[in-house]
Structure formats: structure tokens, C-alpha cells
Protein backbone atom coordinates (compact mmCIF):
# COMPACT_ATOMS: atom_id res chain seq x y z
CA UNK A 1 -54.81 -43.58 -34.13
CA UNK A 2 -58.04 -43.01 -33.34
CA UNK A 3 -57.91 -44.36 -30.09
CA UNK A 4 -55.21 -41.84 -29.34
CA UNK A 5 -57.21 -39.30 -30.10
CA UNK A 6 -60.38 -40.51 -28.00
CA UNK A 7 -57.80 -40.98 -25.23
CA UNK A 8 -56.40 -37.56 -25.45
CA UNK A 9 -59.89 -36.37 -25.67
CA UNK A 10 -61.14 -37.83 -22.50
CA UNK A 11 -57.98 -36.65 -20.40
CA UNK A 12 -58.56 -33.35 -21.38
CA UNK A 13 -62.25 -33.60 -20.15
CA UNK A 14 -60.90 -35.11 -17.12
CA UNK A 15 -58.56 -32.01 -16.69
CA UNK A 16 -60.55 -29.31 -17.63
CA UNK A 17 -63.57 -30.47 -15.10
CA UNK A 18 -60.39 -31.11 -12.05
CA UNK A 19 -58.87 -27.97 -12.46
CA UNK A 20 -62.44 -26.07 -13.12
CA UNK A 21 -64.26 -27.51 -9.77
CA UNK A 22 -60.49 -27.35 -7.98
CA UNK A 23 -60.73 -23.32 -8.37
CA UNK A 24 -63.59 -23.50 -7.84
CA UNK A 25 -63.40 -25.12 -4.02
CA UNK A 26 -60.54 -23.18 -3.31
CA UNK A 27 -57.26 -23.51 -1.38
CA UNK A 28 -58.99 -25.10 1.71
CA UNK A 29 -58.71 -29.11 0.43
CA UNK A 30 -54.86 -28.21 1.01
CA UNK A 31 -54.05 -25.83 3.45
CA UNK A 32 -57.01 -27.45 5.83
CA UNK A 33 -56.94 -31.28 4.59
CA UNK A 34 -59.49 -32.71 7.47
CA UNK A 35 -60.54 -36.59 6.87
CA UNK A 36 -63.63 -35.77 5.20
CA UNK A 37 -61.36 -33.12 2.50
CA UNK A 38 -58.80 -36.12 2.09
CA UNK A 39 -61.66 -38.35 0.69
CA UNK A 40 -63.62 -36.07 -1.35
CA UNK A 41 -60.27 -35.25 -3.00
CA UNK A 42 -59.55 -39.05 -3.82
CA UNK A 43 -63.19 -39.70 -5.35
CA UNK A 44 -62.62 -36.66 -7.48
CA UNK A 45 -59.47 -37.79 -8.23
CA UNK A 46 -60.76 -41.13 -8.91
CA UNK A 47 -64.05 -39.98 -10.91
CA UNK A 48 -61.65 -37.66 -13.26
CA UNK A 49 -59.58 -40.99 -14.27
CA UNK A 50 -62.42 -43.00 -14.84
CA UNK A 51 -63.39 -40.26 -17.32
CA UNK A 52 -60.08 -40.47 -18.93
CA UNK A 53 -59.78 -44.51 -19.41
CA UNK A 54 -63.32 -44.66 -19.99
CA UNK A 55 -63.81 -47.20 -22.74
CA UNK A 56 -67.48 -47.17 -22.98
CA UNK A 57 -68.12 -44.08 -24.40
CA UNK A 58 -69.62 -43.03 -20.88
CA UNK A 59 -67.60 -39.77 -20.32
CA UNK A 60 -70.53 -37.58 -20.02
CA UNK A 61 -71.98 -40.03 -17.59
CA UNK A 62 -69.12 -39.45 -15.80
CA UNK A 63 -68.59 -36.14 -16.18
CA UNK A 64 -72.24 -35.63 -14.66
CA UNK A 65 -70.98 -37.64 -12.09
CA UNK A 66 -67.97 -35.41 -11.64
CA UNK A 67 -70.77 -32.42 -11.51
CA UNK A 68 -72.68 -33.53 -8.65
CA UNK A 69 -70.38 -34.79 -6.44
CA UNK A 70 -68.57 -31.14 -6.91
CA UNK A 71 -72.13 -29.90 -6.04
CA UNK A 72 -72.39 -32.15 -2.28
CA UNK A 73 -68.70 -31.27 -2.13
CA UNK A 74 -69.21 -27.86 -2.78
CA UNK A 75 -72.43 -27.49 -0.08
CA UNK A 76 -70.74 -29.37 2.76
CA UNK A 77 -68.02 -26.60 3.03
CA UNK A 78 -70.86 -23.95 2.70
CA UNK A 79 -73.04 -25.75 5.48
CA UNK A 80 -69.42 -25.98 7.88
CA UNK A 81 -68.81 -22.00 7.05
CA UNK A 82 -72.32 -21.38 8.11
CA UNK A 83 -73.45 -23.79 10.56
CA UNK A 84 -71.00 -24.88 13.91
CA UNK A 85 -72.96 -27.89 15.38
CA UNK A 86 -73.52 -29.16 11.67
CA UNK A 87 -69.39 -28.31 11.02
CA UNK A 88 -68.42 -30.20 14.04
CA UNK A 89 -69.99 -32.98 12.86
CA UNK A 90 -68.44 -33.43 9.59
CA UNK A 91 -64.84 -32.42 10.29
CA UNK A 92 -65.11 -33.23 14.21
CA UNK A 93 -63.14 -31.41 16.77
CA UNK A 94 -59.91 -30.77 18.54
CA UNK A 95 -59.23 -33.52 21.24
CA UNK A 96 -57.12 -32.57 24.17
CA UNK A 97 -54.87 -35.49 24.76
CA UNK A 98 -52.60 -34.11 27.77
CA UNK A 99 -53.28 -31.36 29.65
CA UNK A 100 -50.97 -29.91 32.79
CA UNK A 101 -48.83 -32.60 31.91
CA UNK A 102 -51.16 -35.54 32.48
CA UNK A 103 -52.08 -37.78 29.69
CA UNK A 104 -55.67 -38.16 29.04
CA UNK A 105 -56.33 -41.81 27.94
CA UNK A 106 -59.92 -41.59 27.64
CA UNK A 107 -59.42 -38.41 24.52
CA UNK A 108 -56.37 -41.02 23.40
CA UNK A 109 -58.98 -43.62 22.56
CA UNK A 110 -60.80 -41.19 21.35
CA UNK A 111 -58.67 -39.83 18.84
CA UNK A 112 -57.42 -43.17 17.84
CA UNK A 113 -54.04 -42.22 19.63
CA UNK A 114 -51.16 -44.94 21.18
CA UNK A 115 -48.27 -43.72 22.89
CA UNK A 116 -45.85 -43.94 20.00
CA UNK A 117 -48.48 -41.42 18.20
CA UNK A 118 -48.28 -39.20 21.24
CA UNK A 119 -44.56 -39.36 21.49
CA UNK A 120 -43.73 -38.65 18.09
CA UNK A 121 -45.25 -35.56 17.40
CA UNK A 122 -44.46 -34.52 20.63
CA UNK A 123 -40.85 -34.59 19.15
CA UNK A 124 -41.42 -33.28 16.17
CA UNK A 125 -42.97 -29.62 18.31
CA UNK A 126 -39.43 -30.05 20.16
CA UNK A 127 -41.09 -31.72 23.33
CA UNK A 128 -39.43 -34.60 24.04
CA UNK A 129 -40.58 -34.63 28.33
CA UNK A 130 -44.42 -35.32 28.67
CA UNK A 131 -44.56 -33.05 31.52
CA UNK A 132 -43.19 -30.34 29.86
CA UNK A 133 -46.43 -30.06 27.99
CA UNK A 134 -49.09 -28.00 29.68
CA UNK A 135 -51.69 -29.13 26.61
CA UNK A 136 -51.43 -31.27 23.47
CA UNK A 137 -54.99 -31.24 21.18
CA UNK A 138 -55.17 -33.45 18.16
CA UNK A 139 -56.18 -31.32 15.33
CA UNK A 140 -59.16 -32.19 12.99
CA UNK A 141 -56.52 -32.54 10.22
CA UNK A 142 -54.19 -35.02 12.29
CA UNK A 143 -51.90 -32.58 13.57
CA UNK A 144 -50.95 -31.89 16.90
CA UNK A 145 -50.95 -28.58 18.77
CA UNK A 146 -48.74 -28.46 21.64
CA UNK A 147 -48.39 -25.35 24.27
CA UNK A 148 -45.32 -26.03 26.54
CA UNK A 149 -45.31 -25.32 30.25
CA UNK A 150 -44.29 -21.25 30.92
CA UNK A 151 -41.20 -22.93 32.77
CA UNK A 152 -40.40 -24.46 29.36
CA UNK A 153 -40.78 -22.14 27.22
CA UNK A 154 -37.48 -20.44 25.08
CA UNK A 155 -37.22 -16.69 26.39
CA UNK A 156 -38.46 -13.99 24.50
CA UNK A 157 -37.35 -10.36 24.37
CA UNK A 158 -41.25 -9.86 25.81
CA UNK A 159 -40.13 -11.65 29.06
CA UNK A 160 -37.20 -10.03 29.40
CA UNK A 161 -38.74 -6.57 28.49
CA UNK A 162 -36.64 -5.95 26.29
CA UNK A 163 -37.66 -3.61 23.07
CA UNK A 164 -37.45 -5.07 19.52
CA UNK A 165 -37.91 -3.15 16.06
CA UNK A 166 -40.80 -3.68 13.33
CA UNK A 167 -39.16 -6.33 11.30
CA UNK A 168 -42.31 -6.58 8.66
CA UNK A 169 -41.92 -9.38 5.92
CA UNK A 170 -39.63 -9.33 3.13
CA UNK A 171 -40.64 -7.84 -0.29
CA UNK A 172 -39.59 -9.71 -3.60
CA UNK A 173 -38.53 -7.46 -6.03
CA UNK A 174 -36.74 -9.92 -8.65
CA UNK A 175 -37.91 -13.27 -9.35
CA UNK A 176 -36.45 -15.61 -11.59
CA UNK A 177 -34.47 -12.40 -13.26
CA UNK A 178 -38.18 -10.19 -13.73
CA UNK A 179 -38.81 -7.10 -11.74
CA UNK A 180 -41.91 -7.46 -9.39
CA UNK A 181 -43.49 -3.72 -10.12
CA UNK A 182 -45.70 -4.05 -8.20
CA UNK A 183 -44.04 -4.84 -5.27
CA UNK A 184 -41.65 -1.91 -5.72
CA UNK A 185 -44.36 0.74 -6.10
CA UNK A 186 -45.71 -0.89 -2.47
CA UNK A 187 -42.24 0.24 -1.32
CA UNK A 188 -42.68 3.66 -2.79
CA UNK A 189 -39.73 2.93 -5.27
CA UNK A 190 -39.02 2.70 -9.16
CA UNK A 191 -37.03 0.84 -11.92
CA UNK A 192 -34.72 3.93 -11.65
CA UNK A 193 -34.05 2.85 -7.97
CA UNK A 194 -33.65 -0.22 -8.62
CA UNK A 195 -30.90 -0.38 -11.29
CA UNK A 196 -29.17 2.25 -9.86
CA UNK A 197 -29.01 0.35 -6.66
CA UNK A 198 -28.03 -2.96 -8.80
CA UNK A 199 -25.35 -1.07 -10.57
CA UNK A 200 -23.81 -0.05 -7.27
CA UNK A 201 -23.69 -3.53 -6.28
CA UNK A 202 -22.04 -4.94 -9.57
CA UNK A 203 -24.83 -6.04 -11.31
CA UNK A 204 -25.18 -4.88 -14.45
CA UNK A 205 -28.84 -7.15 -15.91
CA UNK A 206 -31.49 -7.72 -13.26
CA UNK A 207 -31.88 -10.82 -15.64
CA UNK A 208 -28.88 -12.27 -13.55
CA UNK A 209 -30.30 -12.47 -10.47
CA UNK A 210 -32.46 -15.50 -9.27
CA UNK A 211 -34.14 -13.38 -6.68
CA UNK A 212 -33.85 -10.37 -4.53
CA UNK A 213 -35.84 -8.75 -1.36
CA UNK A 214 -36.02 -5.78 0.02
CA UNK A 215 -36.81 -5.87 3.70
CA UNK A 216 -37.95 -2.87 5.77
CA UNK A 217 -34.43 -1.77 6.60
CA UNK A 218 -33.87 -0.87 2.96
CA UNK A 219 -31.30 -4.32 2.89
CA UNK A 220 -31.51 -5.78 -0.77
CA UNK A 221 -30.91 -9.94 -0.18
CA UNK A 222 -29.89 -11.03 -3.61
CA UNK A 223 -28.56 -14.43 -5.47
CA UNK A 224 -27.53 -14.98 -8.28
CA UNK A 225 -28.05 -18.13 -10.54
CA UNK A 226 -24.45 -18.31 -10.76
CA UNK A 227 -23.68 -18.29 -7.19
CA UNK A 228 -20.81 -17.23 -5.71
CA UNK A 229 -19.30 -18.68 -2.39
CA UNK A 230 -18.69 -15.91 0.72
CA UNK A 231 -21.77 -13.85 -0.76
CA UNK A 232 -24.42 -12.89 1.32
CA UNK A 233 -26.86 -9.96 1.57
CA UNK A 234 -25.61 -6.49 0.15
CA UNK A 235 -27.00 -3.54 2.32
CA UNK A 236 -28.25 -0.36 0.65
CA UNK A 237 -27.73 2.75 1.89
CA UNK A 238 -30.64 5.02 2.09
């Protein structure tokens, strides 16, 4: 039993120092995974579950461990905040592979790239004709950026001149069956608005009701966790 114990012991040192030094590094090992993010998050990764099937009775070795390589981590993304030469360097730069429709092979070898590569995520950004492509940059996280010729291009209103309304971003105001306050003092608007506006659609307990948006036309999207075929979004009137 006591190895149990020790076991759960250690995993919960192993969690509490992840999560801690996760926060602590912020959003940007997900939302901007270069090569260099992608193996600093496996050694932590790896570190934290050698500290919880340590055997040795080495966790705070390890834990130090843990603590200084959160440090380097840490400092690298300071020094590429404050230092462009140095941040080009460790996370590299954009590579143009085509550009005006011409594929550069020398940038290809560059950026590791063959053909199939190339091709593939030219179909996945809906280009499927290399000429179509005015430029095509591998990204420092391995994604590619493509900017299609004018010619090729889906209309817009913009190039038709043609006038379009604010459309702003939906606001939740029910999630999961709790009213987002918040959100509905943003909008200038109470409880009182909103169950009276509920109660004119039907609904009776905001506690039905999976979710539900307001958008800047006053429109209330709802669903319901029981849903209901044929139902769609329920306009309010002002």
C-alpha cells in the first residue's frame, strides 16, 4: 500500500510542477507550436513522468530538473520577444516556396519540402492549380500560408462595391444552462430581459438550454439539450 501512496505522491508532484510552469509559459507552446516549442514540451513532458515512476527516491532531483529547464525554457521566449536576429535563430523564418506561380526549389530544399508536401497543403488552402498561387511561405510552425492570384480569388462585396453591415461576433449568454452576466451587462441588458425574452419563446428554465447568443441584430440563437428537428434561431424583436 505504501507504494500506492509513494506513487500517488510523485504524480501529484509531477502535476502540480506541469500545470504550475504550463501557466506559467502561457498559451504560446499551443497556439504558436514552432519546432523548438514542440521539443521543450516533450522533455517537460518527459521530465514530469520520470518524476512520477521515479523509483529511486530522486523526485526532488528531478523536480530541480523540472525547475531549470522551465528557467532556459522560460528565457528563450523572453530573448525571441526581445531580440529579432536572436528569435530568428531559434524558431527560424518563413520560407517562400512559390511565388507568382513559380516554384522555388532552392527554399523547397530549404524547408525540407517535396512536391507531395507542396501539393497537399496547397489543397488543403483550396488551391489545387500551382499557378493559381501568387505566394506560398512555409510557416515556422509547419504551416503553409498561401495568397492566391487576384484572378483567383472568390469575390467580395469590397470588389464589387457593394456595402455590408457591422456583423460584430456573437455574445454567449447561456452556457451549459448558466446565464453569462457578464456578457449580458456588455450588451446593456438584464436577467429581466432575458427571461422575459425566453418566456416569449417557450422556454420556461434557462437551465434547458445548452447555449444561446445574442448577436448584434438582437437575434437570440438557442439549442436546447433536447433538440428538436426544424428548429433554428428565434429572432427577438427589439
Amino acid at each position: 500500500m505504501n507504494d500506492y501512496i509513494q506513487a500517488l505522491l510523485q504524480t501529484l508532484a509531477a502535476f502540480a510542477g506541469l500545470f504550475i510552469y504550463a501557466r506559467i509559459l502561457g498559451k504560446q507552446q499551443m497556439s504558436q507550436l514552432t519546432f523548438y516549442d514542440y521539443v521543450a514540451g516533450i522533455t517537460l513532458g518527459e521530465i514530469g513522468a520520470a518524476i512520477a515512476l521515479d523509483e529511486g527516491g530522486r523526485i526532488l532531483l528531478y523536480l530541480w530538473i523540472l525547475t531549470w529547464f522551465f528557467i532556459l525554457t522560460w528565457l528563450t521566449g523572453w530573448i525571441t520577444l526581445k531580440s529579432r536576429p536572436l528569435r530568428k535563430i531559434i524558431e527560424g523564418e518563413p520560407v517562400i516556396l512559390i511565388h507568382n506561380g513559380k516554384i522555388l526549389e532552392h527554399n523547397m530544399k530549404k524547408a525540407r519540402y517535396n512536391i507531395d508536401d507542396l501539393m497537399m497543403q496547397l489543397r488543403a488552402k483550396d488551391c489545387f492549380d500551382i499557378k493559381d498561387a501568387e505566394f506560398a511561405l512555409a510557416e515556422i510552425d509547419g504551416s503553409l500560408t498561401v495568397l492566391k492570384k487576384s484572378q483567383s480569388r472568390p469575390v467580395t462585396p469590397a470588389d464589387l462595391q457593394v456595402d455590408t453591415k457591422y456583423e460584430g461576433i456573437p455574445s454567449e449568454i447561456i452556457i451549459d444552462g448558466e446565464i453569462i452576466y457578464r456578457n449580458l451587462q456588455q450588451n446593456n441588458l438584464d436577467e429581466k430581459w432575458l427571461i422575459e425574452q425566453l418566456k416569449n419563446l417557450g422556454f420556461t428554465d434557462a437551465g434547458n438550454i445548452s447555449y444561446a447568443a445574442l448577436d448584434a441584430d438582437k437575434n437570440l440563437y438557442i439549442d436546447e439539450y433536447r433538440d428538436k428537428l426544424g428548429s433554428g434561431a428565434a429572432e427577438v424583436a427589439d
